[in-house]
Protein backbone atom coordinates (compact mmCIF):
# COMPACT_ATOMS: atom_id res chain seq x y z
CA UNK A 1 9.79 19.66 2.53
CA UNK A 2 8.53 16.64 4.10
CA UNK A 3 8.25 13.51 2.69
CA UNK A 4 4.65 13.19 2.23
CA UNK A 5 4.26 16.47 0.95
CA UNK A 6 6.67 15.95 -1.81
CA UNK A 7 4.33 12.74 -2.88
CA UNK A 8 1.06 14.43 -2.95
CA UNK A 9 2.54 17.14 -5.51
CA UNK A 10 3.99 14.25 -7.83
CA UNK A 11 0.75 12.42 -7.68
CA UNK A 12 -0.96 15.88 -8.61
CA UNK A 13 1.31 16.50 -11.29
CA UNK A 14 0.70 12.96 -12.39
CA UNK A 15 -2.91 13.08 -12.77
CA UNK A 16 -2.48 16.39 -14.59
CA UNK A 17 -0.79 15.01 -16.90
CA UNK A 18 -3.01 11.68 -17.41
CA UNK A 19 -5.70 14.13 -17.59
CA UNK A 20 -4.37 15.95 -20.84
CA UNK A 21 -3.02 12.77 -22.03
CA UNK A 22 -7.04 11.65 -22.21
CA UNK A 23 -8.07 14.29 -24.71
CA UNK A 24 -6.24 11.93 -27.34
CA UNK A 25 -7.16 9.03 -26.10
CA UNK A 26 -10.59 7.77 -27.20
CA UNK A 27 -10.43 4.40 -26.26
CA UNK A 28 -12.75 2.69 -23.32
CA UNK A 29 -12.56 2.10 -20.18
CA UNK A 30 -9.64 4.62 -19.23
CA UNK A 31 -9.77 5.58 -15.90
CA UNK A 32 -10.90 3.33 -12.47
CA UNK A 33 -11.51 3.76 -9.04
CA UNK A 34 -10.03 0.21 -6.96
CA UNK A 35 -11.14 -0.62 -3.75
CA UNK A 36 -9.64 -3.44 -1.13
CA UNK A 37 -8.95 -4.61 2.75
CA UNK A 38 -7.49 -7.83 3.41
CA UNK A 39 -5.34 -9.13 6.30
CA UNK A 40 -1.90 -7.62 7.25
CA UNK A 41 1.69 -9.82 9.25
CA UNK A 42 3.55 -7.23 10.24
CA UNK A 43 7.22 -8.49 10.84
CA UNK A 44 9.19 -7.87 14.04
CA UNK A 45 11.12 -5.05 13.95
CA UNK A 46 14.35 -3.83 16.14
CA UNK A 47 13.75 -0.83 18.53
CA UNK A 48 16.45 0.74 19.69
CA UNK A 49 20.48 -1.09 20.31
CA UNK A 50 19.03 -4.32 22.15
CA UNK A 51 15.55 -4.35 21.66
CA UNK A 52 12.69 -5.44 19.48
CA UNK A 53 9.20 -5.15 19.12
CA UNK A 54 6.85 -8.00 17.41
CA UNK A 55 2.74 -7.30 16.45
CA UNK A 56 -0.38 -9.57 16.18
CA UNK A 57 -2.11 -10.37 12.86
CA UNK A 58 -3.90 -7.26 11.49
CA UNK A 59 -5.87 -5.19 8.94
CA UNK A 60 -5.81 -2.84 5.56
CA UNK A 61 -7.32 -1.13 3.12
CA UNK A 62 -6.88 0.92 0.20
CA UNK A 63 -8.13 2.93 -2.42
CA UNK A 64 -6.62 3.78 -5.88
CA UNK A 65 -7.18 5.71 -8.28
CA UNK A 66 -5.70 4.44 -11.86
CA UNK A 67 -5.49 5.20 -15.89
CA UNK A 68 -5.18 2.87 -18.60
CA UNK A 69 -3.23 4.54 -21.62
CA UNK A 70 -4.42 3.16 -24.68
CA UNK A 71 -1.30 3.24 -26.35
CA UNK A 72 0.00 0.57 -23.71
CA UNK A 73 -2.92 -1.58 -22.68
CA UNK A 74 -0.62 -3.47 -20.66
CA UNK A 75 0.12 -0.64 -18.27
CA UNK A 76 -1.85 0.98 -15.16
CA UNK A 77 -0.58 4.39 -13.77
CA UNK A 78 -1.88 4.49 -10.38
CA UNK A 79 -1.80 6.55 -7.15
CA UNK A 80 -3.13 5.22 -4.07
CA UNK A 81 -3.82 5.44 -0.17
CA UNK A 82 -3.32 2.42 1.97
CA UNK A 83 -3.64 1.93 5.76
CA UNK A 84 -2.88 -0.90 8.14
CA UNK A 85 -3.19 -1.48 11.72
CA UNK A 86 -1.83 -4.55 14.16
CA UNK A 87 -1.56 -4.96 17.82
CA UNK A 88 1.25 -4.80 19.59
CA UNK A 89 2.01 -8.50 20.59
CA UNK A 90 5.97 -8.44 22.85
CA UNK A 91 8.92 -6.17 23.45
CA UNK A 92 11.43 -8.36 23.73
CA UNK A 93 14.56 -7.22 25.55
CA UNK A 94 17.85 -9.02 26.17
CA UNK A 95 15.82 -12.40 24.94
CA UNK A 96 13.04 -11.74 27.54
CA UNK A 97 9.85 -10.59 26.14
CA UNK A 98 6.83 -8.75 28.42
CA UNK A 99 3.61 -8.55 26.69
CA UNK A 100 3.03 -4.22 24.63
CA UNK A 101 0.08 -2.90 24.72
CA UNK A 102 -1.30 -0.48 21.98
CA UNK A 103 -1.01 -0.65 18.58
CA UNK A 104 1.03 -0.02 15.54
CA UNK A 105 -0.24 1.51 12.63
CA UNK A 106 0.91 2.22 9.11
CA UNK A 107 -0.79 5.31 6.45
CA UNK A 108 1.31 5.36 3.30
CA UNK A 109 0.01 7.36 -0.09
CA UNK A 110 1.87 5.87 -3.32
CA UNK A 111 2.42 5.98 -6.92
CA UNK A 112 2.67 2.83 -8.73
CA UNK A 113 3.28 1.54 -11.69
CA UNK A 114 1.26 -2.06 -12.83
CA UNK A 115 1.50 -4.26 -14.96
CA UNK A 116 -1.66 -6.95 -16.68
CA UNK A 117 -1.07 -9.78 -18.34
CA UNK A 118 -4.17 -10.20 -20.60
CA UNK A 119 -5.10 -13.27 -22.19
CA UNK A 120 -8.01 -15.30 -23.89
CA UNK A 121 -9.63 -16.15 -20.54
CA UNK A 122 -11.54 -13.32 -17.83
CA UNK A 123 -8.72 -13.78 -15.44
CA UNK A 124 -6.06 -11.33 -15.71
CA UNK A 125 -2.49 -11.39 -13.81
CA UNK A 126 -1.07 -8.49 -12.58
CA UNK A 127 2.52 -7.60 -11.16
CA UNK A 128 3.31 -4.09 -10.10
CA UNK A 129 5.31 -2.01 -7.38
CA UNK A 130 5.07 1.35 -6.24
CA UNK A 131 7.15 4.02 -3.95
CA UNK A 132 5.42 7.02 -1.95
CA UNK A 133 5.68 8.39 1.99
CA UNK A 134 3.89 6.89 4.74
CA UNK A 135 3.45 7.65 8.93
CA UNK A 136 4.28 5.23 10.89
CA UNK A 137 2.65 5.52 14.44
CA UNK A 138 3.63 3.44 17.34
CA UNK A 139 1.12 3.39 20.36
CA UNK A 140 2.78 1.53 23.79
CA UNK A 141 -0.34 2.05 25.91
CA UNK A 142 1.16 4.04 28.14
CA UNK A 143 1.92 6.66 24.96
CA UNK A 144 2.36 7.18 21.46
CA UNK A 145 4.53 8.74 18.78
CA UNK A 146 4.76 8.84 15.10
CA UNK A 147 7.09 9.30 12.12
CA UNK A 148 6.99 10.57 8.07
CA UNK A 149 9.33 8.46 6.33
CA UNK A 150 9.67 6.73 2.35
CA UNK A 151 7.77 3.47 1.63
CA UNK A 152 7.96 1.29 -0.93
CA UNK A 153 5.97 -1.97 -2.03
CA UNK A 154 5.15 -4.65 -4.62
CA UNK A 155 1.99 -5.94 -5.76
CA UNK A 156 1.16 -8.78 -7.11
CA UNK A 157 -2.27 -11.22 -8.21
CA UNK A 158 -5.28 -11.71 -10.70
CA UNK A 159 -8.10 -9.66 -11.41
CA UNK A 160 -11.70 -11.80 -12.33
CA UNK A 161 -13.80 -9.56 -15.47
CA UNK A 162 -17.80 -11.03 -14.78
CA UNK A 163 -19.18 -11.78 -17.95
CA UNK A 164 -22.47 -9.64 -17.01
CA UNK A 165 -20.72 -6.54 -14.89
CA UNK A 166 -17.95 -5.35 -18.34
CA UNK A 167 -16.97 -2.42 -15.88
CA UNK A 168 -16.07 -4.15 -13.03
CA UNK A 169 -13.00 -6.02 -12.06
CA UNK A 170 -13.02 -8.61 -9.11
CA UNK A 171 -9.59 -8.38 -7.48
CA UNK A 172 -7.52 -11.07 -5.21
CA UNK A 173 -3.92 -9.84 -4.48
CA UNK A 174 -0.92 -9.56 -2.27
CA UNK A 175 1.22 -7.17 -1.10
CA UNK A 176 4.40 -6.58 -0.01
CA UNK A 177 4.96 -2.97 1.96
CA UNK A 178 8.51 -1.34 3.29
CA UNK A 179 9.85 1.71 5.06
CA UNK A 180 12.99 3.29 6.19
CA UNK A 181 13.79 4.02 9.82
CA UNK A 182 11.95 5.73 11.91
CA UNK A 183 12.20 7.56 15.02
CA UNK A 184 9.72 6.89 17.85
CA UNK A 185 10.15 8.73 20.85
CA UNK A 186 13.13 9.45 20.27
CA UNK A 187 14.20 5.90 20.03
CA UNK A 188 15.20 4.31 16.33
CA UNK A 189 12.54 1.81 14.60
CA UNK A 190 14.17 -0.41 12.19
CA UNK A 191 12.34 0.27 8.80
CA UNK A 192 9.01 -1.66 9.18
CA UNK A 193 7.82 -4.69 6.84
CA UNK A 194 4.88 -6.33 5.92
CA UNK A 195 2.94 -8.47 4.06
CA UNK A 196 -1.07 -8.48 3.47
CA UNK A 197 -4.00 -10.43 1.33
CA UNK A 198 -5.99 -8.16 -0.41
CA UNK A 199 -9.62 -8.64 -1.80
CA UNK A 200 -11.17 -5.86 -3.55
CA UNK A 201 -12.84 -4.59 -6.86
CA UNK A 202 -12.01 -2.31 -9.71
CA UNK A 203 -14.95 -0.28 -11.09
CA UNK A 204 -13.89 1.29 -15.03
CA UNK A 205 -15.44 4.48 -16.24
């Protein structure tokens, strides 16, 4: 079974569970939908024995889907999608670089596990990290390939509670995001690496 399909029935089998965990739970809010994009610095990556393959500044976003238990106020179970996208910037061979066209693009789904750090203030730190399956597609310009492979990540920043909006959380975060290997035409991709700012929302129901 690949990868990804092995994620989607633990994150099904999660939210079962949260779901019959809830008839005991009467506490409020206990479930939230999050929400975020931000900028994503993809690192350089080897490709292939002598090779390697850099990327311009991009773009993400997300969505989550989370539950509070109220026995541990402190803890978010979460499953979420995230996508990112950067051009291709060099493929550098031997030293010499010639400019890549295309793109390089990144589609994980995860499970995480966070972690709030509530105080008397509305401003709420968070740490968290996650582990899932994600595609990895590499597009030269002249063609394109893609991969399944296991991601992982960490999460980290501070979520703003408006005095006048109780059910919504204002969010300002980073992110860390891994792979394995891949293989791209054929060709091995050292496992890929990133880093992104994330600005988003929370909305509690």
């Amino acid at each position: 079974m690949k990868p990804i399909y092995m994620v989607c029935a633990a994150l099904l089998a999660g939210t079962t569970l949260a779901g019959a965990a809830q008839a005991s739970e009467g506490a409020f809010p206990k479930w939230y939908v999050g929400l975020a994009t931000g900028y994503t610095s993809q690192m350089d990556a080897d490709y292939g024995t002598n090779s390697e393959v850099s990327f311009d500044g991009g773009y993400n976003f997300s969505a989550s889907l989370g539950y509070r238990p109220v026995s541990a106020p402190f803890l978010r179970l979460e499953a979420e999608v995230f996508h990112n996208k950067n051009d291709n910037d060099k493929f550098t061979v031997g030293g010499v670089g010639t400019n890549l066209n295309g793109d390089f693009a990144t589609s994980a789904i995860m499970a995480n596990l966070m972690f709030d750090f509530h105080n008397s203030s509305r401003f709420t730190p968070y740490l968290g990290f996650g582990g899932g399956a994600a595609t990895v597609k590499l597009d030269s310009g002249t063609g394109n390939d893609d991969d399944n492979v296991w991601a992982y990540q960490f999460k980290a920043g501070v979520a703003y509670s408006p005095v006048t909006m109780p059910n919504l959380d204002l969010t300002l975060g980073y992110r860390l995001l891994g792979t394995t290997d891949a293989t791209i035409n054929g060709v091995d991709l050292e496992g890929i690496m990133s880093h992104s700012a994330e600005v988003g929302a929370r909305f509690n129901f």
